[in-house]
Protein backbone atom coordinates (compact mmCIF):
# COMPACT_ATOMS: atom_id res chain seq x y z
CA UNK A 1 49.78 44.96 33.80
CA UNK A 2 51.20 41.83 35.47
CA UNK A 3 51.23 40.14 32.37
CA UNK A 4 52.96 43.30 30.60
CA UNK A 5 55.68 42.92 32.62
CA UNK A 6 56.29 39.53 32.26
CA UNK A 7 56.90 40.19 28.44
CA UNK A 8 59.44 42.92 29.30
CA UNK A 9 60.84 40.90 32.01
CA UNK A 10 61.56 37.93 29.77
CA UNK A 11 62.45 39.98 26.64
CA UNK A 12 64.95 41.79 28.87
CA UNK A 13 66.91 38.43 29.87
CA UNK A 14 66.83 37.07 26.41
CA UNK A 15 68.37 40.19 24.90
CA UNK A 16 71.00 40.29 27.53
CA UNK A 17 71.68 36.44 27.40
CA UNK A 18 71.83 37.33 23.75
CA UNK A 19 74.63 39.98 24.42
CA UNK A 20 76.41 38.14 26.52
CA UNK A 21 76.96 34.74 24.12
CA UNK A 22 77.96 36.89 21.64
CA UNK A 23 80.21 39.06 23.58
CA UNK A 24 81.82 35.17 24.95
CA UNK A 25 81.84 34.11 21.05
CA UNK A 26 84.11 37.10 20.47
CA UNK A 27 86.31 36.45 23.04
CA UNK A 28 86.79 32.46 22.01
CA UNK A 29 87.36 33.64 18.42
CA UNK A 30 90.38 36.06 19.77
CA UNK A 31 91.50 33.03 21.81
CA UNK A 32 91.78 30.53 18.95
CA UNK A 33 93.62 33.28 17.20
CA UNK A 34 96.21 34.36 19.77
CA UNK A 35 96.92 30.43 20.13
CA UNK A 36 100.46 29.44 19.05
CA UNK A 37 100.64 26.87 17.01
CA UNK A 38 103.72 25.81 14.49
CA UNK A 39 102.07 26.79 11.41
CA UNK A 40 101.77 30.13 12.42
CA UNK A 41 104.62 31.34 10.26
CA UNK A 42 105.56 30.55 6.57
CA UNK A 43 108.75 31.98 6.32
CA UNK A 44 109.71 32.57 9.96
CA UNK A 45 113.20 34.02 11.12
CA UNK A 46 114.63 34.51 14.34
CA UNK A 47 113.48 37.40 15.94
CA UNK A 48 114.39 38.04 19.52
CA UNK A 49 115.21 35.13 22.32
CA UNK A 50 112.53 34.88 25.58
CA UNK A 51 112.38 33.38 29.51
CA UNK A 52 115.11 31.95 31.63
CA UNK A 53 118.33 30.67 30.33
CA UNK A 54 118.33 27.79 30.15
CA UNK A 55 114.23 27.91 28.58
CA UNK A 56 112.46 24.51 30.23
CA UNK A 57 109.24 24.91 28.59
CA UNK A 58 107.69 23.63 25.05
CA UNK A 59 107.55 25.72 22.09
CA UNK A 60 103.97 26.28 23.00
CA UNK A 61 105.03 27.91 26.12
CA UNK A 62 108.16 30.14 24.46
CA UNK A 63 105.46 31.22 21.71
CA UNK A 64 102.99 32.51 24.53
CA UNK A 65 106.26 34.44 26.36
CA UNK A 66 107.39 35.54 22.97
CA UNK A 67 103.95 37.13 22.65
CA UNK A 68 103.46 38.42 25.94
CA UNK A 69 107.13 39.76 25.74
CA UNK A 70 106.99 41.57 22.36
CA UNK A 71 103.56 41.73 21.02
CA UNK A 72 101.02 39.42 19.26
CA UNK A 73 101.78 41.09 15.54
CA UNK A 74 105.81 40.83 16.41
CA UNK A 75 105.49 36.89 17.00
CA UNK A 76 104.20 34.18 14.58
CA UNK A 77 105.57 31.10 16.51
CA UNK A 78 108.01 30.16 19.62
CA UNK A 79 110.37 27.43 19.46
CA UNK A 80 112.07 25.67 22.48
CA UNK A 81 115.84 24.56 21.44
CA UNK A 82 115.73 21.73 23.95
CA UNK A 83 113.39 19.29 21.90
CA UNK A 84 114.16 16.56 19.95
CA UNK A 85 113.08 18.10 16.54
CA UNK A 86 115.60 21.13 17.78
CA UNK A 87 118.11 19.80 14.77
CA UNK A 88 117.48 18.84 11.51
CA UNK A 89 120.67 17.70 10.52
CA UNK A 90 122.15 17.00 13.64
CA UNK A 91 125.98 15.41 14.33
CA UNK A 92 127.50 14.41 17.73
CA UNK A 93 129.49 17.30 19.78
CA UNK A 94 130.29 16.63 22.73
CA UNK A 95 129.05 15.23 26.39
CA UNK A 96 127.71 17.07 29.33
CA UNK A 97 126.77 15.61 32.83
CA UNK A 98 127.26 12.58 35.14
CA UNK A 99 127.40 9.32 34.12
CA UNK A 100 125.25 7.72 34.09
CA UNK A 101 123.09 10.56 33.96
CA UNK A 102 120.08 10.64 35.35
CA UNK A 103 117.91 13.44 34.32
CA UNK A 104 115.25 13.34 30.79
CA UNK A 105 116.19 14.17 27.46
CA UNK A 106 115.19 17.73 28.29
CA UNK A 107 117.40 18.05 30.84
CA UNK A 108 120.27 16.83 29.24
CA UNK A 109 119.64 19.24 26.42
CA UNK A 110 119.82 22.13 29.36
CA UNK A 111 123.05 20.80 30.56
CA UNK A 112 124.85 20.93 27.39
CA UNK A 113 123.54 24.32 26.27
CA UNK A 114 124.76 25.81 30.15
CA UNK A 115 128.24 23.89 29.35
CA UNK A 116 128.59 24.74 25.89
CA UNK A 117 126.19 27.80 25.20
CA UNK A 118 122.61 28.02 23.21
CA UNK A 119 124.43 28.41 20.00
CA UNK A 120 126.67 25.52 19.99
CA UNK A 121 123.79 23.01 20.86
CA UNK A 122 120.53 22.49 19.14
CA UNK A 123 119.61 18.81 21.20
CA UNK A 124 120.71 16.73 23.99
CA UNK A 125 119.72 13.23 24.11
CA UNK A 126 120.53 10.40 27.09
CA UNK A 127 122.03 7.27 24.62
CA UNK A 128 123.91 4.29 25.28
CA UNK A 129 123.55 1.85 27.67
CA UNK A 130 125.26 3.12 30.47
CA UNK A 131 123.37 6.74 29.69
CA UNK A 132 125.22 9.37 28.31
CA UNK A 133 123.55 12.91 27.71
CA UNK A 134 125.63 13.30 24.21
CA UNK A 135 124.83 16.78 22.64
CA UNK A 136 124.24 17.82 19.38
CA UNK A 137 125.05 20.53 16.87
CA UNK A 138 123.65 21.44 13.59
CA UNK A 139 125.73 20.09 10.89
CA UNK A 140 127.69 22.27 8.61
């Protein structure tokens, strides 16, 4: 009888340790999925804008608030304007800050887009030798 149950016993725990790597497979495979990445969208267009103003976080971080925000099937990537690939054809606009200014490139970035707004800036980058945020605009 003893021996019966030790069968059962450890046909039991094997099932359920069965069960339960599956069931944590399944849950890794929805994780690599809901993962942002920048090839998430082919043709992507701007959808809706997320976070605080000014946004301090990477485009990893503004996908995973986009998705939280509006949905998983509503958002194929997030991208932070404050990054140096934020322009592809960038020229000079203006300046923004102290000088010399002492922040990061990010931060310089978020000064020019609260002096100047989101849509008139697409970088901000700390140049020169006596450090000058200068920001950027698309080119026209």
């Amino acid at each position: 009888m003893a021996k019966n149950l030790s069968s059962v016993t450890f046909t039991v725990l094997l099932l359920v340790l069965l069960m339960a790597s599956t069931e944590i497979l399944k849950i890794e495979a929805m994780n690599i999925k809901a993962r942002c990445l920048p090839q998430g969208c082919k043709n992507a267009t701007f959808s809706e804008e997320c976070g605080p103003e000014p946004f301090t976080g990477s485009n990893n971080d503004c996908c995973h608030c986009c998705v939280a925000k509006y949905g998983r099937e509503a958002v194929c990537k997030g991208v932070a304007r404050c990054l140096p690939q934020g322009c592809k054809n960038a020229t000079f606009s203006e300046e923004c800050g102290p000088e010399p200014f002492t922040g990061s490139n990010n931060d310089c970035c978020h000064c020019c887009i609260a002096r100047y707004g989101r849509n008139a800036v697409c970088k901000g980058v700390i140049e020169g030798p006596d450090k000058h945020c200068h920001c950027y605009k698309e080119r026209a």
